[in-house]
N, C-alpha and C. Protein backbone atom coordinates (compact mmCIF):
# COMPACT_ATOMS: atom_id res chain seq x y z
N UNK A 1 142.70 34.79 77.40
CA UNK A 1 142.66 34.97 78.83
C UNK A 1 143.67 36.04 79.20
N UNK A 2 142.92 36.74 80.37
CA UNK A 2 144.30 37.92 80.76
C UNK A 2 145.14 37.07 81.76
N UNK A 3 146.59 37.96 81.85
CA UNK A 3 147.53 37.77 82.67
C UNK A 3 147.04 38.86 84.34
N UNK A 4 147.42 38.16 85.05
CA UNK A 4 147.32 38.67 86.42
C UNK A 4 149.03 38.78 87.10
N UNK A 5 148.79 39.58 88.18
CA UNK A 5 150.37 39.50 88.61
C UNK A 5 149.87 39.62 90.04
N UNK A 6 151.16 39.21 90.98
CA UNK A 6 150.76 40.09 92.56
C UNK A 6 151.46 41.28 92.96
N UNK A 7 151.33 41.90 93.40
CA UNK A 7 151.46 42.93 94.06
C UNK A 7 152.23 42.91 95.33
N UNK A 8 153.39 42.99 95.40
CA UNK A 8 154.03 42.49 96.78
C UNK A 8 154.32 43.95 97.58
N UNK A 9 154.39 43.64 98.81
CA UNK A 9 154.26 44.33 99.77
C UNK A 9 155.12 43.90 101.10
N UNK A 10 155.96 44.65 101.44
CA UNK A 10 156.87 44.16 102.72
C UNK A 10 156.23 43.78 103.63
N UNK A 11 155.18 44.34 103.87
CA UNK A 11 154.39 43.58 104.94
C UNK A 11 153.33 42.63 104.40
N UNK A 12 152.76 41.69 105.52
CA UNK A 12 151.54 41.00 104.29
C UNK A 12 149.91 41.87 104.51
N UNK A 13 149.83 41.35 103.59
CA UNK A 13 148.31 42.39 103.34
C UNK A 13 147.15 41.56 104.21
N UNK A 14 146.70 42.47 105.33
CA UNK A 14 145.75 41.93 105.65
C UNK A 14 144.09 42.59 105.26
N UNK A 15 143.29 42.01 105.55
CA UNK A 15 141.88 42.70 105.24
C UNK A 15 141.81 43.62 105.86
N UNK A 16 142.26 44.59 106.71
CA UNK A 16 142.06 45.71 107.08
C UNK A 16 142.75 46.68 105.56
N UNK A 17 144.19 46.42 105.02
CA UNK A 17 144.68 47.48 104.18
C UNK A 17 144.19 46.54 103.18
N UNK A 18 143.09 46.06 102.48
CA UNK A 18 143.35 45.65 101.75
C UNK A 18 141.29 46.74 101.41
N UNK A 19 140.76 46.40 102.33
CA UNK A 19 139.12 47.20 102.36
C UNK A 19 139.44 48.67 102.58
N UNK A 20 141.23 48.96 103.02
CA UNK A 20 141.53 50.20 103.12
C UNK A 20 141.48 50.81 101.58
N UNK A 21 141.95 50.03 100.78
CA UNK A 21 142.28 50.69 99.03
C UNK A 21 141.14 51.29 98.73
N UNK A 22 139.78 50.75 99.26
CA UNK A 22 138.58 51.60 98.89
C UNK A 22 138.40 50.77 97.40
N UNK A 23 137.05 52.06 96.33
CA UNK A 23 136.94 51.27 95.46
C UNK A 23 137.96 51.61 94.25
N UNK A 24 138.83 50.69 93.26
CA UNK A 24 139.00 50.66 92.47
C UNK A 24 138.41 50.34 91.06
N UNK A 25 139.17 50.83 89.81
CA UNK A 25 138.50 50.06 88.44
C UNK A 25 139.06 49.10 87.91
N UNK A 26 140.30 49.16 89.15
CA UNK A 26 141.15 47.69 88.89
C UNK A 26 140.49 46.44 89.00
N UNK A 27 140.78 45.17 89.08
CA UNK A 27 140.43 44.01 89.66
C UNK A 27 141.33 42.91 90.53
N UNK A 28 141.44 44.15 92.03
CA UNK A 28 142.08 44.17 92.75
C UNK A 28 141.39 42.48 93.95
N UNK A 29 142.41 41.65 94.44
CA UNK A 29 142.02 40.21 95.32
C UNK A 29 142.71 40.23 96.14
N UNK A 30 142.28 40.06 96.80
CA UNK A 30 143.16 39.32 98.29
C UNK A 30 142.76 37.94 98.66
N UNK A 31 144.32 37.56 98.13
CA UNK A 31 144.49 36.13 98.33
C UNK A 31 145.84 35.33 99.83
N UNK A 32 145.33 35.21 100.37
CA UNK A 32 146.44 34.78 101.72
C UNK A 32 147.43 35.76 101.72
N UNK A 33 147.00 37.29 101.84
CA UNK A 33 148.21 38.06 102.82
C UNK A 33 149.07 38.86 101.37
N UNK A 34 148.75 38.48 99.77
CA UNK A 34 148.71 39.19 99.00
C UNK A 34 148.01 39.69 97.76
N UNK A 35 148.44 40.61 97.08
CA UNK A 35 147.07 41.38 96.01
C UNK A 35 147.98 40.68 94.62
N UNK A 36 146.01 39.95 94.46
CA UNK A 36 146.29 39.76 92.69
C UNK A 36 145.55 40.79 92.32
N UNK A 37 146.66 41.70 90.89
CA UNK A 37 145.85 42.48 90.26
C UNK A 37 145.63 42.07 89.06
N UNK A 38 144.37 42.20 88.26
CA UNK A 38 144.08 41.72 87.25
C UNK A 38 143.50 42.91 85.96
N UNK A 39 144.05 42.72 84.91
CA UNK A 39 143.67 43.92 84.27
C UNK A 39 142.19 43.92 83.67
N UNK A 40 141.41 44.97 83.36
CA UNK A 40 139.58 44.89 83.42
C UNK A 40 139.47 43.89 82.22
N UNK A 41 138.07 43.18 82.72
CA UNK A 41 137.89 42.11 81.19
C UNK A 41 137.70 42.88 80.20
N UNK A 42 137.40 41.93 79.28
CA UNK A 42 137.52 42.19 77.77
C UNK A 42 135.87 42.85 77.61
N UNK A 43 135.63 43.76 76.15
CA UNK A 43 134.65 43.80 76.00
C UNK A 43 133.67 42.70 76.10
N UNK A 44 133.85 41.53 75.31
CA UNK A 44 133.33 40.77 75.06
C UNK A 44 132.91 40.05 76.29
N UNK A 45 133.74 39.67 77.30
CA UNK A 45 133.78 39.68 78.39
C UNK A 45 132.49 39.96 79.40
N UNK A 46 132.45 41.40 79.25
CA UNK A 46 131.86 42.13 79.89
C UNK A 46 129.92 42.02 79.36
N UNK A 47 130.32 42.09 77.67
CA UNK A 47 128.93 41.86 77.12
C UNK A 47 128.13 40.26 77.11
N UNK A 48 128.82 39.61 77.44
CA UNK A 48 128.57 37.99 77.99
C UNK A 48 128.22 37.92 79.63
N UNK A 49 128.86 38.96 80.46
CA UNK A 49 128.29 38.94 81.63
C UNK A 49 126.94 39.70 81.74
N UNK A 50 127.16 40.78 80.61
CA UNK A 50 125.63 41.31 81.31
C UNK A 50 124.39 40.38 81.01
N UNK A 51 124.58 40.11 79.69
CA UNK A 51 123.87 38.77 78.82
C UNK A 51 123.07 37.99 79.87
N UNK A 52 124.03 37.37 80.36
CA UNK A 52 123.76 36.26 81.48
C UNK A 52 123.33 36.52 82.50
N UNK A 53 123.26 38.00 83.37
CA UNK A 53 123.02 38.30 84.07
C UNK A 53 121.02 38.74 83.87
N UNK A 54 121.08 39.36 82.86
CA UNK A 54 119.99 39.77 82.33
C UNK A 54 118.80 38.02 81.89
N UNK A 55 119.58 36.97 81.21
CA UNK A 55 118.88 35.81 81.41
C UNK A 55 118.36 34.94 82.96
N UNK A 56 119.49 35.37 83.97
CA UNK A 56 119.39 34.63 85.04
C UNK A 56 118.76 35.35 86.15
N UNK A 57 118.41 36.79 85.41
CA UNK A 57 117.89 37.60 86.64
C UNK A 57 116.06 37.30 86.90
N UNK A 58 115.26 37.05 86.48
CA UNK A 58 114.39 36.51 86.75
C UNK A 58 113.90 35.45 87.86
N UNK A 59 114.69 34.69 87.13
CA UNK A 59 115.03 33.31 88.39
C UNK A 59 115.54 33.51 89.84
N UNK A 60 116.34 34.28 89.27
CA UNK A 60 117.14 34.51 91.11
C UNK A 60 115.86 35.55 91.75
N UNK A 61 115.61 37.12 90.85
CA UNK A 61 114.65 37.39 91.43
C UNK A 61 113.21 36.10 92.54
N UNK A 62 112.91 35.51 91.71
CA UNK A 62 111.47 34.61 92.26
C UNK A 62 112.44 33.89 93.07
N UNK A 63 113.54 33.34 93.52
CA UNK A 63 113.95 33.31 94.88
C UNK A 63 114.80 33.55 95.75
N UNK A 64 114.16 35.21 95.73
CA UNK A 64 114.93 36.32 96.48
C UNK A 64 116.26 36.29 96.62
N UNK A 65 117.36 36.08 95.43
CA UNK A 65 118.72 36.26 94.93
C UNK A 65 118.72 37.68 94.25
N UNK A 66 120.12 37.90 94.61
CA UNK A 66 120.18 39.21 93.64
C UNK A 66 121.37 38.55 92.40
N UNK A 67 121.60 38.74 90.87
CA UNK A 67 122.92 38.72 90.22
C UNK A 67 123.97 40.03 90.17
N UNK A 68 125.42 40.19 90.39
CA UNK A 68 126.09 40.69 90.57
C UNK A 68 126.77 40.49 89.46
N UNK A 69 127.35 41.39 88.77
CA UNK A 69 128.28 41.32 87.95
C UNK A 69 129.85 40.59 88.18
N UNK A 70 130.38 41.93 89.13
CA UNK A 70 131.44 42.29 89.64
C UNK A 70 131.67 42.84 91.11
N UNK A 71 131.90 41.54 92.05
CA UNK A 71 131.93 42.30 93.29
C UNK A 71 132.80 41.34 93.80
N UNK A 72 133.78 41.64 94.97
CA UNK A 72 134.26 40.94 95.66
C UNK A 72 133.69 39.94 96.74
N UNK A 73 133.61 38.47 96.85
CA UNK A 73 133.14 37.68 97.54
C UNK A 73 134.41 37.36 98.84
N UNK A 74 133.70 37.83 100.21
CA UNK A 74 134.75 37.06 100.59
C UNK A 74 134.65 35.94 101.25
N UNK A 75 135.49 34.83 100.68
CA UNK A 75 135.06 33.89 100.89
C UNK A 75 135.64 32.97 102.58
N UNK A 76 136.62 33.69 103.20
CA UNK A 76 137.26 33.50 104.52
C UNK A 76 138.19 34.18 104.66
N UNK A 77 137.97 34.75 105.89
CA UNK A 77 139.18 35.85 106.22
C UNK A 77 140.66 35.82 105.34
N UNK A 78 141.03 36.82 105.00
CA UNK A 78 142.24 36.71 104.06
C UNK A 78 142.10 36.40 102.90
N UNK A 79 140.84 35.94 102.12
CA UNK A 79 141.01 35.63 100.67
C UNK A 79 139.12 36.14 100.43
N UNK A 80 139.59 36.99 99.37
CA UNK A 80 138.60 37.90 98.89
C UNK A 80 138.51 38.11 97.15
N UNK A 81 138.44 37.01 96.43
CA UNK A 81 138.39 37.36 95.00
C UNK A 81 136.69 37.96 94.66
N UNK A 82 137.44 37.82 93.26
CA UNK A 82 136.38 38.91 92.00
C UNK A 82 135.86 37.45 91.76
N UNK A 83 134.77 37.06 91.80
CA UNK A 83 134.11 35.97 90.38
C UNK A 83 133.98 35.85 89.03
N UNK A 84 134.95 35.14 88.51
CA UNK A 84 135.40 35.33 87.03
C UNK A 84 135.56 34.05 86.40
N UNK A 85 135.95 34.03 85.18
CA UNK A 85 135.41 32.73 84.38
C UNK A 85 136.67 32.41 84.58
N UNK A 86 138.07 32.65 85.61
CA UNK A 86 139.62 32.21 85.80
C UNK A 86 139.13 29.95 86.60
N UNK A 87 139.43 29.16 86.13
CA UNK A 87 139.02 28.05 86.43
C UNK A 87 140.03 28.19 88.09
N UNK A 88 140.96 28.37 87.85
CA UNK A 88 142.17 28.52 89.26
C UNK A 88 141.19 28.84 90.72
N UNK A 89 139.80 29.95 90.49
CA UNK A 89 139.63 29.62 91.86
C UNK A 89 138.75 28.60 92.22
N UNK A 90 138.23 28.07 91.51
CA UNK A 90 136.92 27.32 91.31
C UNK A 90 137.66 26.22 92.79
N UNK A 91 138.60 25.85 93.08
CA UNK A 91 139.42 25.24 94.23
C UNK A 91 138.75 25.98 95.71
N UNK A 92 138.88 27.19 95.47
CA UNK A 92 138.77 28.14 96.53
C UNK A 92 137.26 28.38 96.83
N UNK A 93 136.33 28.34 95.93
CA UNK A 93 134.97 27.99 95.88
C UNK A 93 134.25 27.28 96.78
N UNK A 94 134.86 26.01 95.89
CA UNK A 94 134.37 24.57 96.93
C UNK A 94 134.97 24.35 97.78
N UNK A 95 136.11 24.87 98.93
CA UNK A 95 136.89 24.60 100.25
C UNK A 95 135.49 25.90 100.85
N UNK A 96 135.15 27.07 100.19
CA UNK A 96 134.30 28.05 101.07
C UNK A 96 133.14 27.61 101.15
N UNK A 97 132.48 26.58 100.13
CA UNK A 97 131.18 25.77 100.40
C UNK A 97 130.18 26.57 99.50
N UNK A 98 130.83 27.17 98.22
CA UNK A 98 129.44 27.17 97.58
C UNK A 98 129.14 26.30 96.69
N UNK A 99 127.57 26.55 96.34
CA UNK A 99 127.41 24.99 95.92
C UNK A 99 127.33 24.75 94.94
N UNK A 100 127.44 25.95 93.70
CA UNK A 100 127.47 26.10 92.74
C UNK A 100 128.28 26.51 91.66
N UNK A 101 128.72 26.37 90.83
CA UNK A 101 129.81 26.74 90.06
C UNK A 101 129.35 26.94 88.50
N UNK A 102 129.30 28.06 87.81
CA UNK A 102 129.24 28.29 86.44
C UNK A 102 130.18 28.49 85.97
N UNK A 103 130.63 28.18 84.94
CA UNK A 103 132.00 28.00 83.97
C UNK A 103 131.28 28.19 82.75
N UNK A 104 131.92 29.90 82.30
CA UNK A 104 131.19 30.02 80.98
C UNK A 104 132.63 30.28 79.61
N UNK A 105 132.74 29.61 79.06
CA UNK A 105 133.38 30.13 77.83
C UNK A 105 133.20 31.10 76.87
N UNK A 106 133.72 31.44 76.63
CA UNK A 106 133.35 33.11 76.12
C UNK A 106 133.38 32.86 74.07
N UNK A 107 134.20 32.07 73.43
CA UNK A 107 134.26 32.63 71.94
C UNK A 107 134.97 31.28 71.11
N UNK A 108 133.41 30.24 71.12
CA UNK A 108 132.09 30.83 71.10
C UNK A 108 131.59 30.10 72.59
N UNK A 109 130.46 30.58 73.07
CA UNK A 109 129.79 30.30 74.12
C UNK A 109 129.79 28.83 74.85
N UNK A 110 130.30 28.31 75.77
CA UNK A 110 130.43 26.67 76.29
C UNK A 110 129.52 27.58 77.63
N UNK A 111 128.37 26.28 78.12
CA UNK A 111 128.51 26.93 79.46
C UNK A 111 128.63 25.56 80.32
N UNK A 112 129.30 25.39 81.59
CA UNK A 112 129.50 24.02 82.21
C UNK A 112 128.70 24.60 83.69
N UNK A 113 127.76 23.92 83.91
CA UNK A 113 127.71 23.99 85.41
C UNK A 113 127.69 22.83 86.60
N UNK A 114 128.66 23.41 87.38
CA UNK A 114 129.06 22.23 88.62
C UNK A 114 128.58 21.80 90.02
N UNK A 115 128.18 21.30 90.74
CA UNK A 115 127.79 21.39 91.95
C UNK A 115 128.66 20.87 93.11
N UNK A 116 128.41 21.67 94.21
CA UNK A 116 129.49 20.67 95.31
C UNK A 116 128.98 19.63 95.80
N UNK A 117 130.13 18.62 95.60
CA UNK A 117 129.83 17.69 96.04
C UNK A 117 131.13 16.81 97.15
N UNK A 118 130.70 17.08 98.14
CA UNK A 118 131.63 17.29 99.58
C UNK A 118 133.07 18.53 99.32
N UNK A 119 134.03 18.43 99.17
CA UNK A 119 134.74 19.47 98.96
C UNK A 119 135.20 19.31 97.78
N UNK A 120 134.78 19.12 96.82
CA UNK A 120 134.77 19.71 95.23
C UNK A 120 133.51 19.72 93.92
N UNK A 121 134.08 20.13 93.24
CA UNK A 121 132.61 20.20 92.52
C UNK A 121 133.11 19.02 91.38
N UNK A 122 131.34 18.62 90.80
CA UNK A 122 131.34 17.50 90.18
C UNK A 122 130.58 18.52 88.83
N UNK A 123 130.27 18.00 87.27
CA UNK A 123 129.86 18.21 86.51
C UNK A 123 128.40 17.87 86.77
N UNK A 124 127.64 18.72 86.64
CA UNK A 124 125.87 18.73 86.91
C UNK A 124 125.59 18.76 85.46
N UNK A 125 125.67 19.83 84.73
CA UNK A 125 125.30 19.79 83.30
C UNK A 125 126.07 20.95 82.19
N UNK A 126 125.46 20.79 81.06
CA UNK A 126 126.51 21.67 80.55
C UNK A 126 125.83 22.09 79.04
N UNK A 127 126.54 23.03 78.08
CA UNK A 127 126.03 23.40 76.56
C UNK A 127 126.97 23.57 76.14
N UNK A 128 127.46 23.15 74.60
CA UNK A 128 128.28 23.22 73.85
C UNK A 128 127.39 24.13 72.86
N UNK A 129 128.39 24.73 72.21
CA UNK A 129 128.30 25.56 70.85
C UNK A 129 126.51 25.08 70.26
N UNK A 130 125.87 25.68 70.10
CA UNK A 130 124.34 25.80 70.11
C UNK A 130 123.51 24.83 70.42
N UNK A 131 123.80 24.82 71.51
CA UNK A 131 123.16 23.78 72.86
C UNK A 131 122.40 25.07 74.08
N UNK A 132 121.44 24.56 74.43
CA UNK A 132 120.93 25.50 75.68
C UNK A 132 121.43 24.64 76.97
N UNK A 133 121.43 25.18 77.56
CA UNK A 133 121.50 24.69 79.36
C UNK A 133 120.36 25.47 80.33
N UNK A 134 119.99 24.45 80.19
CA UNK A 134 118.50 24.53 81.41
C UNK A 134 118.64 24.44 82.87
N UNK A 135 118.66 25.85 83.42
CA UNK A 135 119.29 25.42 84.73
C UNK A 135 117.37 25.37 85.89
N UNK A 136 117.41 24.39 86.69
CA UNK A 136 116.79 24.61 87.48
C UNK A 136 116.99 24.92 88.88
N UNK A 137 118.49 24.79 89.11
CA UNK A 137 119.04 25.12 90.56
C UNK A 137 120.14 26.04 90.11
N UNK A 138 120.94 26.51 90.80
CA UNK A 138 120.12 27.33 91.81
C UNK A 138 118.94 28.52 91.92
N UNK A 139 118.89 28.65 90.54
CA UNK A 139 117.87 29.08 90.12
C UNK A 139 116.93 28.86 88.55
N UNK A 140 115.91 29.19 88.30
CA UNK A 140 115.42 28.78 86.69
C UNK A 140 115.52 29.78 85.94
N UNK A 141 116.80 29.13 84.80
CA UNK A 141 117.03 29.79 83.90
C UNK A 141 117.44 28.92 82.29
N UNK A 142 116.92 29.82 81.23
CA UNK A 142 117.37 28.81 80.11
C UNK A 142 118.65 29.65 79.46
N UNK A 143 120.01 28.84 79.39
CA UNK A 143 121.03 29.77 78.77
C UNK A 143 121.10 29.37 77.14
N UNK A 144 120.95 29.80 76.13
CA UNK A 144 121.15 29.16 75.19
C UNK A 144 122.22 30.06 74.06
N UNK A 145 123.07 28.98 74.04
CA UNK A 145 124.27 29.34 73.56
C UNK A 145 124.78 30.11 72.58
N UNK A 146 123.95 29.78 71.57
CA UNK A 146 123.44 30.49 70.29
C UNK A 146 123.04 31.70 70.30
N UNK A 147 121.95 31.91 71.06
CA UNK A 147 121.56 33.73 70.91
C UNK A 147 122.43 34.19 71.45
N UNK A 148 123.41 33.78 72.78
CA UNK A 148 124.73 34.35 73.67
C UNK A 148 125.28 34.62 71.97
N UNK A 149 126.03 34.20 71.42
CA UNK A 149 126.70 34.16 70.55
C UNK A 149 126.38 34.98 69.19
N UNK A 150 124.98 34.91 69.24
CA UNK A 150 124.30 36.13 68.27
C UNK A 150 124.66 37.33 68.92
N UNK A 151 124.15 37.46 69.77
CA UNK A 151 123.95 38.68 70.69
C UNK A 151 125.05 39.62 70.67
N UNK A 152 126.26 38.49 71.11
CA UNK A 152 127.46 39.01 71.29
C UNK A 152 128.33 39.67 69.79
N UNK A 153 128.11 38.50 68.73
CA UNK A 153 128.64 39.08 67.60
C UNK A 153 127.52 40.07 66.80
N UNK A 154 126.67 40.57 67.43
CA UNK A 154 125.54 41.52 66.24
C UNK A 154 125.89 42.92 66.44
């Protein structure tokens, strides 16, 4: 896992200087008034997101979802993270009301997915080391752990 730091600033950072930075290749957040910077994921990282993105894009396509890699969500004024496999915001998630939560492990492949259930999320289902996970909400997709894991080491 990477290390993150904040970024302090004499004044506090509001969403005006914070949509002021424009775009970076950093993995720049605004979290209550300051910037976590985070250094870019890992290859592997990166080749597990497209992976997944490329399995789950179908599904979301047929109901009119788009998948995003890497973009800032904001989830209530003043707090604006990256969506990343960091468990720390998964808190910040379920207080903004989404209803879904993927938790993917990267080496070798776990995938956990959670749902909200009033203000936190509960375990819905999950895949261990060459196990698939069959998702039918929020969209239909089959993740299976194993080819992630081929894929990634070929």
């Amino acid at each position: 896992m990477t290390s993150a730091f904040v970024l302090e600033r004499p004044e506090a950072w509001t969403e005006e200087r914070y949509f002021a930075l424009g775009e970076t290749n950093a993995g720049v957040e605004l979290f209550d008034e300051s910037l976590l910077v985070s250094p870019a994921p890992t290859v592997r990282h990166q080749d597990l997101s497209a992976l997944l993105r490329e399995a789950m894009l179908p599904g979301a396509k047929a109901v009119g979802l788009r998948v995003y890699l890497a973009v800032n969500v904001r989830l209530k004024p003043g707090r604006v993270p990256i969506p990343d496999h960091r468990v720390l915001k998964m808190h910040y998630y379920a207080v903004a009301g989404i209803p879904w939560y993927l938790l993917v492990g990267s080496d070798p492949v776990t995938l956990t997915l959670y749902r909200l259930d009033g203000d936190h999320y509960v375990q819905h289902a999950s895949a261990k080391p060459g196990e698939t996970l069959t998702l039918t909400e929020p969209v239909a997709a089959e993740l299976d752990t194993a080819a992630l894991d081929s894929e990634l080491d070929a």
